[in-house]
PDB file of N, CA and C in Angstrom:
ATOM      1  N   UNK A   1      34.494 107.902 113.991  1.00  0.00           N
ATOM      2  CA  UNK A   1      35.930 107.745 114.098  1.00  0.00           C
ATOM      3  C   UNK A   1      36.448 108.855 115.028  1.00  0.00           C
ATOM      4  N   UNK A   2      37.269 107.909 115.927  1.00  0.00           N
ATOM      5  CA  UNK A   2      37.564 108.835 117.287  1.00  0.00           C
ATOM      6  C   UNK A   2      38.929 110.303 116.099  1.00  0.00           C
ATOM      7  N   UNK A   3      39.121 111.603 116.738  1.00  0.00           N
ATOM      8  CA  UNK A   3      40.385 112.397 116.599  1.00  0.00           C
ATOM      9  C   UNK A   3      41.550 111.619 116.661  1.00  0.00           C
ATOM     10  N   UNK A   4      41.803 110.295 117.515  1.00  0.00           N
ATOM     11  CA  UNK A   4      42.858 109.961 117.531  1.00  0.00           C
ATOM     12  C   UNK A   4      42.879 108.718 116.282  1.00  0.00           C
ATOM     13  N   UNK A   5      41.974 107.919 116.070  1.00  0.00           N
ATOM     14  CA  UNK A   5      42.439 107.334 114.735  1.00  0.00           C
ATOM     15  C   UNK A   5      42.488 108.177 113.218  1.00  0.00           C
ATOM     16  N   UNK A   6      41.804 109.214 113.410  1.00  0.00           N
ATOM     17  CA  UNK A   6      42.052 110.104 112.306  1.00  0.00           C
ATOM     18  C   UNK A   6      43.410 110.348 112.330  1.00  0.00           C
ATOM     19  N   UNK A   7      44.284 110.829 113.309  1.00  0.00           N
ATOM     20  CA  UNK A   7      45.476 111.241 113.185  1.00  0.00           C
ATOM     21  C   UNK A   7      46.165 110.136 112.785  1.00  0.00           C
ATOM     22  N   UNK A   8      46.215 108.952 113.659  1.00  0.00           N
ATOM     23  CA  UNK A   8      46.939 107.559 113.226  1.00  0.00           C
ATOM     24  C   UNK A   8      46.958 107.341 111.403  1.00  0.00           C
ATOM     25  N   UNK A   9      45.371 107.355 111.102  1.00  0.00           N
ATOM     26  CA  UNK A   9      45.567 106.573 109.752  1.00  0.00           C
ATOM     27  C   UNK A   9      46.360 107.832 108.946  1.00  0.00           C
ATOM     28  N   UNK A  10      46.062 108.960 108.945  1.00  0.00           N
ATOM     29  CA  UNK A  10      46.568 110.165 108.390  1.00  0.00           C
ATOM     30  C   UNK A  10      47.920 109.966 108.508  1.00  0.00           C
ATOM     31  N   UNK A  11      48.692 109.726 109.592  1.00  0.00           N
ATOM     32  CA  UNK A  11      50.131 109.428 109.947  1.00  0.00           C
ATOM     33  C   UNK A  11      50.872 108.105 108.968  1.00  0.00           C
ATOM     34  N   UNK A  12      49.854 107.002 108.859  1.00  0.00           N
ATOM     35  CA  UNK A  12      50.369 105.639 108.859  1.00  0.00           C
ATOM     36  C   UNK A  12      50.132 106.073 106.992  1.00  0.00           C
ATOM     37  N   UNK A  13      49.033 106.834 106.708  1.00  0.00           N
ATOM     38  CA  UNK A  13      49.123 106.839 105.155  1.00  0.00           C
ATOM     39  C   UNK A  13      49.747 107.925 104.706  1.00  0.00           C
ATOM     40  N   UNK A  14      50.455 108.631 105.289  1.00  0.00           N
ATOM     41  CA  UNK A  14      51.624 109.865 104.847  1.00  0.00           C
ATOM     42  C   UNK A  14      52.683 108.467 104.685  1.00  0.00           C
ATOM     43  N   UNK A  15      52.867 108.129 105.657  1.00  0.00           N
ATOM     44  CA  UNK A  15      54.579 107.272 105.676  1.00  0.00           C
ATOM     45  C   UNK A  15      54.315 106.208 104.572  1.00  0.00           C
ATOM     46  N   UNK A  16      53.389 105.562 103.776  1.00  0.00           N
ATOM     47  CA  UNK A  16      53.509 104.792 103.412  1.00  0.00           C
ATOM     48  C   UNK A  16      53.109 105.511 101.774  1.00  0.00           C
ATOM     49  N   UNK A  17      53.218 106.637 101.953  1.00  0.00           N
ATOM     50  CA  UNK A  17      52.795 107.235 100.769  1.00  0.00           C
ATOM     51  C   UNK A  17      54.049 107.913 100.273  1.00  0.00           C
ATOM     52  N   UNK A  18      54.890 108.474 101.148  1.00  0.00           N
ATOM     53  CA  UNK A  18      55.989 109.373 100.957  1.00  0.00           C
ATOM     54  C   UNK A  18      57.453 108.381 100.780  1.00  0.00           C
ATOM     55  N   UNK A  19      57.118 107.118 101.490  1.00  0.00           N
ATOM     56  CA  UNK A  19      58.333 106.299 102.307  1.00  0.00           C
ATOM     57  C   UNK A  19      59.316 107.015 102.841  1.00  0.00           C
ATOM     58  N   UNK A  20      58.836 108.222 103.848  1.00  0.00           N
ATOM     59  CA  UNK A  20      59.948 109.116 104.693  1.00  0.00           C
ATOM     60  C   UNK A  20      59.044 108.600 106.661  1.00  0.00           C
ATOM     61  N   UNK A  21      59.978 107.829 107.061  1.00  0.00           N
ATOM     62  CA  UNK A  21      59.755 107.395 108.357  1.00  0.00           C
ATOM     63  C   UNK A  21      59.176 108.592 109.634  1.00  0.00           C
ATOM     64  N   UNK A  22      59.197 109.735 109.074  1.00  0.00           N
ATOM     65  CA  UNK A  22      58.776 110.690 109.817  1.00  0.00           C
ATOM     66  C   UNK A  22      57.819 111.860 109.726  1.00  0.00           C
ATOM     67  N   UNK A  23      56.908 111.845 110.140  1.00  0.00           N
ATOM     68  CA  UNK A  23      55.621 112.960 110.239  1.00  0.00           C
ATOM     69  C   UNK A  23      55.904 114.133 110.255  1.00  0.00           C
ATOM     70  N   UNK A  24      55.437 115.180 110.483  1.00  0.00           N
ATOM     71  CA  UNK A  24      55.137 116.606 110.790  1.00  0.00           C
ATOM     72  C   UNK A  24      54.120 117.404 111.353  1.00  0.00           C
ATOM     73  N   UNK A  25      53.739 117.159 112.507  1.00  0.00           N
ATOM     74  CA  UNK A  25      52.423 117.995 112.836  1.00  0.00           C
ATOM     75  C   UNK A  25      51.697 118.851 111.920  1.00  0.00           C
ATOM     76  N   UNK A  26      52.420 119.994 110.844  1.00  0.00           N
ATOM     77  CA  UNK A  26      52.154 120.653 109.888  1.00  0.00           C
ATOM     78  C   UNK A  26      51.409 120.029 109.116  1.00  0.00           C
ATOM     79  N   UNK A  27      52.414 118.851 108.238  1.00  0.00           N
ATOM     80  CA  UNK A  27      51.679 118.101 107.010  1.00  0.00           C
ATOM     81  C   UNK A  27      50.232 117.242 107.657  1.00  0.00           C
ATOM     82  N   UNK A  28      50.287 116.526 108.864  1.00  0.00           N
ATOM     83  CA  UNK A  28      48.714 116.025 109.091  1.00  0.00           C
ATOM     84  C   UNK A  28      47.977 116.780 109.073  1.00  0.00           C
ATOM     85  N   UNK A  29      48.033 118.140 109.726  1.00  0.00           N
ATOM     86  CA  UNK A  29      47.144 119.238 109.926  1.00  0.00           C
ATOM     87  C   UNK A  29      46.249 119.306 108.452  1.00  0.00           C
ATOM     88  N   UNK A  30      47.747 119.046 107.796  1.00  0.00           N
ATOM     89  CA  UNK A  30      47.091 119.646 106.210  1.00  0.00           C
ATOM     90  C   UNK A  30      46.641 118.736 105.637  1.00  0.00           C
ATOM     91  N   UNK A  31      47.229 117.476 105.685  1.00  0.00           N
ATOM     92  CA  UNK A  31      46.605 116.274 105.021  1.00  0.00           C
ATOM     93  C   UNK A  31      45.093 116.271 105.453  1.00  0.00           C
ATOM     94  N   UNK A  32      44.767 116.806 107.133  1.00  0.00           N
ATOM     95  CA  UNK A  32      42.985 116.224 107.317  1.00  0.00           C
ATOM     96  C   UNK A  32      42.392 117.267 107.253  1.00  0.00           C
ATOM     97  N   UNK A  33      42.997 118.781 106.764  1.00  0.00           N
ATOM     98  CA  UNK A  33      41.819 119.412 106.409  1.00  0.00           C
ATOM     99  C   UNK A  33      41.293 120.461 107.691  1.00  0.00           C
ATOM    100  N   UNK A  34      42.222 120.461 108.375  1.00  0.00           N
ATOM    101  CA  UNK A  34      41.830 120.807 109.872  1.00  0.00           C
ATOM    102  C   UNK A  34      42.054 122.465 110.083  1.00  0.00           C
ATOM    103  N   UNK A  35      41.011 123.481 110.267  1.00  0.00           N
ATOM    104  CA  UNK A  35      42.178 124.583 110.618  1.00  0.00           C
ATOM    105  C   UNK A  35      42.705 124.744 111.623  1.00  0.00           C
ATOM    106  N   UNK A  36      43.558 125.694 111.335  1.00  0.00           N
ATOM    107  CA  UNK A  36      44.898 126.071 112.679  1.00  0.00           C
ATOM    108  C   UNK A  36      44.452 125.945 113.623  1.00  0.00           C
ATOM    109  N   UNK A  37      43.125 127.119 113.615  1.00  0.00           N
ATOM    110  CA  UNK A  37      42.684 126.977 115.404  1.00  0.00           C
ATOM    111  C   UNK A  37      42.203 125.836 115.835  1.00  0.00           C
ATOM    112  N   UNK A  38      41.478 125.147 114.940  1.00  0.00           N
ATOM    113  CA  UNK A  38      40.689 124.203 115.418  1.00  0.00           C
ATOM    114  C   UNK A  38      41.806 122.875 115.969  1.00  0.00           C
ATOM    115  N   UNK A  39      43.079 122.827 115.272  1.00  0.00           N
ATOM    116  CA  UNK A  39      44.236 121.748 115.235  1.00  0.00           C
ATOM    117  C   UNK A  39      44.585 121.965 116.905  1.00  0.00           C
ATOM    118  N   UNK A  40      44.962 124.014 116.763  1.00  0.00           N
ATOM    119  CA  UNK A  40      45.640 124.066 118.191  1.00  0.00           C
ATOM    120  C   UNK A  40      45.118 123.719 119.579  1.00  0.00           C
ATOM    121  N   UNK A  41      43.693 124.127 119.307  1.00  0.00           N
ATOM    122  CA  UNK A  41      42.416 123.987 120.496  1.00  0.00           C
ATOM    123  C   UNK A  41      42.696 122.561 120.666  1.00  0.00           C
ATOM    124  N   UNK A  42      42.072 121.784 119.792  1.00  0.00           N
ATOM    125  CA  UNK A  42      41.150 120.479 120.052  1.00  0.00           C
ATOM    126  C   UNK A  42      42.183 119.178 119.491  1.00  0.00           C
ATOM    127  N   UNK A  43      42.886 119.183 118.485  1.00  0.00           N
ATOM    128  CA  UNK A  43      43.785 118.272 117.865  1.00  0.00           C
ATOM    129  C   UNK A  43      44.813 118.037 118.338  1.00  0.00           C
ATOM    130  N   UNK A  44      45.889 119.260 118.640  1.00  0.00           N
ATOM    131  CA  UNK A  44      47.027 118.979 119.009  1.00  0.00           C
ATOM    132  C   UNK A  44      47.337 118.670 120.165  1.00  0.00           C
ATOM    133  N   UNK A  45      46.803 119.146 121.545  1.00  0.00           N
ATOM    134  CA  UNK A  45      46.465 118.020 122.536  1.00  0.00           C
ATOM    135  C   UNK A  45      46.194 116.686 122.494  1.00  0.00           C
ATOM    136  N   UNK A  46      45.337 116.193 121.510  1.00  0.00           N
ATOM    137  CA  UNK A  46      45.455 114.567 121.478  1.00  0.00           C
ATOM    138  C   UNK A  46      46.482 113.888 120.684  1.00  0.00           C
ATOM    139  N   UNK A  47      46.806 114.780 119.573  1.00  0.00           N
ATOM    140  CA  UNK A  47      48.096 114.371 118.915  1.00  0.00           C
ATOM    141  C   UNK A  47      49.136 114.214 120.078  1.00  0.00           C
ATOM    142  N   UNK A  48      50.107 115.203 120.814  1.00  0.00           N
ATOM    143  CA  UNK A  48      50.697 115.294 121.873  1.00  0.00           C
ATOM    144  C   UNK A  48      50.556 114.192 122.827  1.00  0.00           C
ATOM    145  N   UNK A  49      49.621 113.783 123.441  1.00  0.00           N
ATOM    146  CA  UNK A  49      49.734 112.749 124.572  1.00  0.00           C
ATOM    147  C   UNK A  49      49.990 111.520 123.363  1.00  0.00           C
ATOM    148  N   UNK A  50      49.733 111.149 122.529  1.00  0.00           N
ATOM    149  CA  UNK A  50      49.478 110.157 121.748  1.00  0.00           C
ATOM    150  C   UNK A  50      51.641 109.687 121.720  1.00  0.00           C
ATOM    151  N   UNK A  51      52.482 110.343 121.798  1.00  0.00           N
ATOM    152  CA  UNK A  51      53.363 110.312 121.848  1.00  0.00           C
ATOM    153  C   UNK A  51      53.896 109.377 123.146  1.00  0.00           C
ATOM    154  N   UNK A  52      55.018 108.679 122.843  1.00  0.00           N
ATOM    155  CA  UNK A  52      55.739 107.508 123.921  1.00  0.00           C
ATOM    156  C   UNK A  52      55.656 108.729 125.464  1.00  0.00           C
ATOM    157  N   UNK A  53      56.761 109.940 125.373  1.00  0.00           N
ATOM    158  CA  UNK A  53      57.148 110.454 125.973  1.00  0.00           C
ATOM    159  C   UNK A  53      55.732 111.255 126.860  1.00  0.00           C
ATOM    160  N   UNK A  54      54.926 111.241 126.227  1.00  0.00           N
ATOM    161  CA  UNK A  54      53.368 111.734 127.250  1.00  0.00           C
ATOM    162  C   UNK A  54      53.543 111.084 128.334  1.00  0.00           C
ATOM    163  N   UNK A  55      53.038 111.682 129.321  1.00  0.00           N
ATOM    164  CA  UNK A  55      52.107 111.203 130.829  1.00  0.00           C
ATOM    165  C   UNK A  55      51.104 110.975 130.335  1.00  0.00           C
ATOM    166  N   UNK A  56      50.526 110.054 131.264  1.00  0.00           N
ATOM    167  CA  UNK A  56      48.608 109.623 131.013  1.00  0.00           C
ATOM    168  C   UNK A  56      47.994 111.123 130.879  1.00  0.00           C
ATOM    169  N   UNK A  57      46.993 111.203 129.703  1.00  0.00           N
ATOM    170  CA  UNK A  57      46.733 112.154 129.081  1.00  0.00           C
ATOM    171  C   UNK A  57      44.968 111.532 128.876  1.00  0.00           C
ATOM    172  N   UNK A  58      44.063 112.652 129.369  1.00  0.00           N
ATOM    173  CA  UNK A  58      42.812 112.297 129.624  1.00  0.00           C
ATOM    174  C   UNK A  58      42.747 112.362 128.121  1.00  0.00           C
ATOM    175  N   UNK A  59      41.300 111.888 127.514  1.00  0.00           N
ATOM    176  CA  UNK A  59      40.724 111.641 126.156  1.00  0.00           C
ATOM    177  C   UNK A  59      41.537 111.102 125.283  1.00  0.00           C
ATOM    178  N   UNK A  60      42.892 110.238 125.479  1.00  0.00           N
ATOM    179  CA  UNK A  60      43.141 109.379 124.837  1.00  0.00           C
ATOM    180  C   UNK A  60      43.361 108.320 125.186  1.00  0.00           C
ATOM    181  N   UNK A  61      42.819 107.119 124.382  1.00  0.00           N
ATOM    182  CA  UNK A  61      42.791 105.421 124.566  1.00  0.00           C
ATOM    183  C   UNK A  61      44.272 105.284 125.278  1.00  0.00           C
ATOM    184  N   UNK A  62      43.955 104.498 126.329  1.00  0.00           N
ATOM    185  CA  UNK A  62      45.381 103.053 126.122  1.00  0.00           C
ATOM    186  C   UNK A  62      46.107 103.068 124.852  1.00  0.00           C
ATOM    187  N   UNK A  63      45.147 102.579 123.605  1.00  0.00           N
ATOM    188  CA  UNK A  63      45.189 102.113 121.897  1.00  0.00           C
ATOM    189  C   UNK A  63      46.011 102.360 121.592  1.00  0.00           C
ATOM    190  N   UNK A  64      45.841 104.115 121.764  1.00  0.00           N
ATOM    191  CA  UNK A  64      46.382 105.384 120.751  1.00  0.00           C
ATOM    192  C   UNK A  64      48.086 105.831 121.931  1.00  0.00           C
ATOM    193  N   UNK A  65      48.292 105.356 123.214  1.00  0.00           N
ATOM    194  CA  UNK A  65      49.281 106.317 123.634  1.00  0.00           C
ATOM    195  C   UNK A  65      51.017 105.481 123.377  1.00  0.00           C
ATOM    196  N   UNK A  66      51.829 106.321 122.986  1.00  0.00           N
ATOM    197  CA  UNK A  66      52.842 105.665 122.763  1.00  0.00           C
ATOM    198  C   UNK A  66      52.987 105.209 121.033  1.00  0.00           C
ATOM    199  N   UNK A  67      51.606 105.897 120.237  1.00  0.00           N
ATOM    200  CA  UNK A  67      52.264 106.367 118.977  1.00  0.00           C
ATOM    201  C   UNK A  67      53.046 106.509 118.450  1.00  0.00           C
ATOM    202  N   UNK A  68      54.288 107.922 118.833  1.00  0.00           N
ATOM    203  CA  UNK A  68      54.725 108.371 118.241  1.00  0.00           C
ATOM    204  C   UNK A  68      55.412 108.910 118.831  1.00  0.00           C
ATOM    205  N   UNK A  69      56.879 109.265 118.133  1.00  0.00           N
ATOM    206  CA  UNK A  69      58.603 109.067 119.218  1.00  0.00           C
ATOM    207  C   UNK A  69      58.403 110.009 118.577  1.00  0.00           C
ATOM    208  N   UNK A  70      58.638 111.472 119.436  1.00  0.00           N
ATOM    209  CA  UNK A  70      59.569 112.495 118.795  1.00  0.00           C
ATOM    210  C   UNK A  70      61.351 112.859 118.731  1.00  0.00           C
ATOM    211  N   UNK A  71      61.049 113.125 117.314  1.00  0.00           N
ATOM    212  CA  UNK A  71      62.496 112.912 116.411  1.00  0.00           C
ATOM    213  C   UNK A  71      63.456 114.279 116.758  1.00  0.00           C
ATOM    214  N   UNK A  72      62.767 115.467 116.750  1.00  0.00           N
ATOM    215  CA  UNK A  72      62.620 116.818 116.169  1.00  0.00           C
ATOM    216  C   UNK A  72      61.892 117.419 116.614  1.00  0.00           C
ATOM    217  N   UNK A  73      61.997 118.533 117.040  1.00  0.00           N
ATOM    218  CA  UNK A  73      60.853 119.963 117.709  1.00  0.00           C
ATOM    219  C   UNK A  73      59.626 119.617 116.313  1.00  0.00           C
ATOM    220  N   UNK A  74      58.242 118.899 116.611  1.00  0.00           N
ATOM    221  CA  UNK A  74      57.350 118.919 115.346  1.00  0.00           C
ATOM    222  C   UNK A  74      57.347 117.987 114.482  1.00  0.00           C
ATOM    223  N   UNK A  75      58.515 117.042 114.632  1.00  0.00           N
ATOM    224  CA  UNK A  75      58.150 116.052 113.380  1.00  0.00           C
ATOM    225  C   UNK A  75      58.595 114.521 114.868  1.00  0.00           C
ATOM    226  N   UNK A  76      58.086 113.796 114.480  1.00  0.00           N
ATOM    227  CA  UNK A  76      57.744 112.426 114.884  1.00  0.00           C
ATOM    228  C   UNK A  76      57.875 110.962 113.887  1.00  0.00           C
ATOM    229  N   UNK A  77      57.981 109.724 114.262  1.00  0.00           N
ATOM    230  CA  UNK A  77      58.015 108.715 113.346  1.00  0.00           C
ATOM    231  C   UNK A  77      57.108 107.362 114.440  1.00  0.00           C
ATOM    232  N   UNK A  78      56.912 106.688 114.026  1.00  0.00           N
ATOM    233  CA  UNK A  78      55.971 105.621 114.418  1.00  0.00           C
ATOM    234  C   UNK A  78      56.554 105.222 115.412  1.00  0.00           C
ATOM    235  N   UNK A  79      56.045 104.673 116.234  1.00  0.00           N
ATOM    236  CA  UNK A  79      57.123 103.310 116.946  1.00  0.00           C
ATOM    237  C   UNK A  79      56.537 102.099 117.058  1.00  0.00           C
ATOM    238  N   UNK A  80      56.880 101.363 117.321  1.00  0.00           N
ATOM    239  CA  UNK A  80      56.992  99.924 116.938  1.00  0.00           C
ATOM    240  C   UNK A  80      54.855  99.502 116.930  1.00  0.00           C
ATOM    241  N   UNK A  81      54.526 100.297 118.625  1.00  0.00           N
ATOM    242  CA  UNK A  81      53.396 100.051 118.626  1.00  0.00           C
ATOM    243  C   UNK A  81      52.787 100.827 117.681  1.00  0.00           C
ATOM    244  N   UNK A  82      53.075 102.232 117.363  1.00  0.00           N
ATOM    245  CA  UNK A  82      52.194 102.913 116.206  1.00  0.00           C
ATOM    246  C   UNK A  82      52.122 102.004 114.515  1.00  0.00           C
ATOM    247  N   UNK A  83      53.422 101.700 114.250  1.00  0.00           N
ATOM    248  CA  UNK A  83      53.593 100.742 112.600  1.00  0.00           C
ATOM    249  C   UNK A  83      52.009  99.517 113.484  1.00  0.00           C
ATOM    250  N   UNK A  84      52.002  98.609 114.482  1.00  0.00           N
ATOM    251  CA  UNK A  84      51.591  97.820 114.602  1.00  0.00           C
ATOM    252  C   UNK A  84      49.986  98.434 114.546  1.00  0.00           C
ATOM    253  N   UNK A  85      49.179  99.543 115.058  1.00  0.00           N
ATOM    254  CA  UNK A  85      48.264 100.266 114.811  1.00  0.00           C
ATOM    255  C   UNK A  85      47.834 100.424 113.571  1.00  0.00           C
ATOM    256  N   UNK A  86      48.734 100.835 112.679  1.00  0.00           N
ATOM    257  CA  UNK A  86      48.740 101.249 111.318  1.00  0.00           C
ATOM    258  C   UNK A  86      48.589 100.189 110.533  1.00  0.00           C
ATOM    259  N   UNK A  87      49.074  99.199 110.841  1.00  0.00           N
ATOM    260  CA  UNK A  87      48.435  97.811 110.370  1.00  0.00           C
ATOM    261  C   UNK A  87      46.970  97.378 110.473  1.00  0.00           C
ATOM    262  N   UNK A  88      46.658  97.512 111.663  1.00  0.00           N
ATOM    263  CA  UNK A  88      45.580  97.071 112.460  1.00  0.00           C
ATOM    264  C   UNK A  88      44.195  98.214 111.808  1.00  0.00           C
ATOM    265  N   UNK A  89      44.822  99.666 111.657  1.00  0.00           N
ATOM    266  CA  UNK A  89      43.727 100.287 110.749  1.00  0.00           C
ATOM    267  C   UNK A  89      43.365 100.342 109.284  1.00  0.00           C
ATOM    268  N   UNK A  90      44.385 100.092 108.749  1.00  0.00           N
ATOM    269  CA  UNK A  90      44.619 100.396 107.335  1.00  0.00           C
ATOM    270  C   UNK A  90      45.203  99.048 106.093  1.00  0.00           C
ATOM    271  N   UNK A  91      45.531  98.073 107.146  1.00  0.00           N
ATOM    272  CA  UNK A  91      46.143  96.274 106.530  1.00  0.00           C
ATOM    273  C   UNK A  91      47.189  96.988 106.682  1.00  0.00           C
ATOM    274  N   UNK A  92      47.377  95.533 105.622  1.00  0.00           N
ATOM    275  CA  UNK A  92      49.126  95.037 105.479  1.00  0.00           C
ATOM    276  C   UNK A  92      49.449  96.268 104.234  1.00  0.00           C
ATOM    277  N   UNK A  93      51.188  96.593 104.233  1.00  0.00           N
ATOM    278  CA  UNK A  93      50.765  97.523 103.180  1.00  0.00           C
ATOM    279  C   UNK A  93      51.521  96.522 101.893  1.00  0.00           C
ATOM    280  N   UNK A  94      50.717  97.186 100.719  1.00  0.00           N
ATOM    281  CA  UNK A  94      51.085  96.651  99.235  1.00  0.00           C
ATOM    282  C   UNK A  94      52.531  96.087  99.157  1.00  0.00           C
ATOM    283  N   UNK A  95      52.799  95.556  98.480  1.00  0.00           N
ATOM    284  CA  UNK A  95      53.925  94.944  98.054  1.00  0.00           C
ATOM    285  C   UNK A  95      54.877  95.131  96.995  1.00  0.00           C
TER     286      UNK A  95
END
């Protein structure tokens, strides 16, 4: 499993766990277990392009870019293509 679907499903199962439409770079960090350095080095670069507002950003898919609208300096919420991702990794959610 690529860094960038780790972040997705981590993202798509915070929101559907919390029902608050918006992420936090912080809380994924913490949800996958990741440390700081390792988040700042290697993670948060792919998190970052993964966002609408990125330029083409090497080591991430087509799949993954256009994720995630930032809301807020750090916190983010899905967009239309990320909810449709989050489907596509994780189903339909419960009812």
């Amino acid at each position: 499993m690529t860094i960038n679907e780790q972040i997705a499903r981590a993202a798509g199962s915070r929101v559907r766990r919390t029902g608050i439409s918006t992420v936090r770079r912080e809380q994924l960090r913490l949800d996958l277990g990741v440390p700081k350095e390792d988040w700042k080095r290697i993670w948060s670069p792919l998190f970052q392009a993964m966002r609408c507002e990125a330029r083409k950003a090497p080591g991430v898919g087509a799949r993954y870019r256009g994720f995630f609208r930032q809301v807020a300096h750090g916190e983010h919420e899905l967009t239309q293509r990320g909810e449709a991702l989050v489907i596509e990794l994780l189903g339909a959610p419960q009812r």
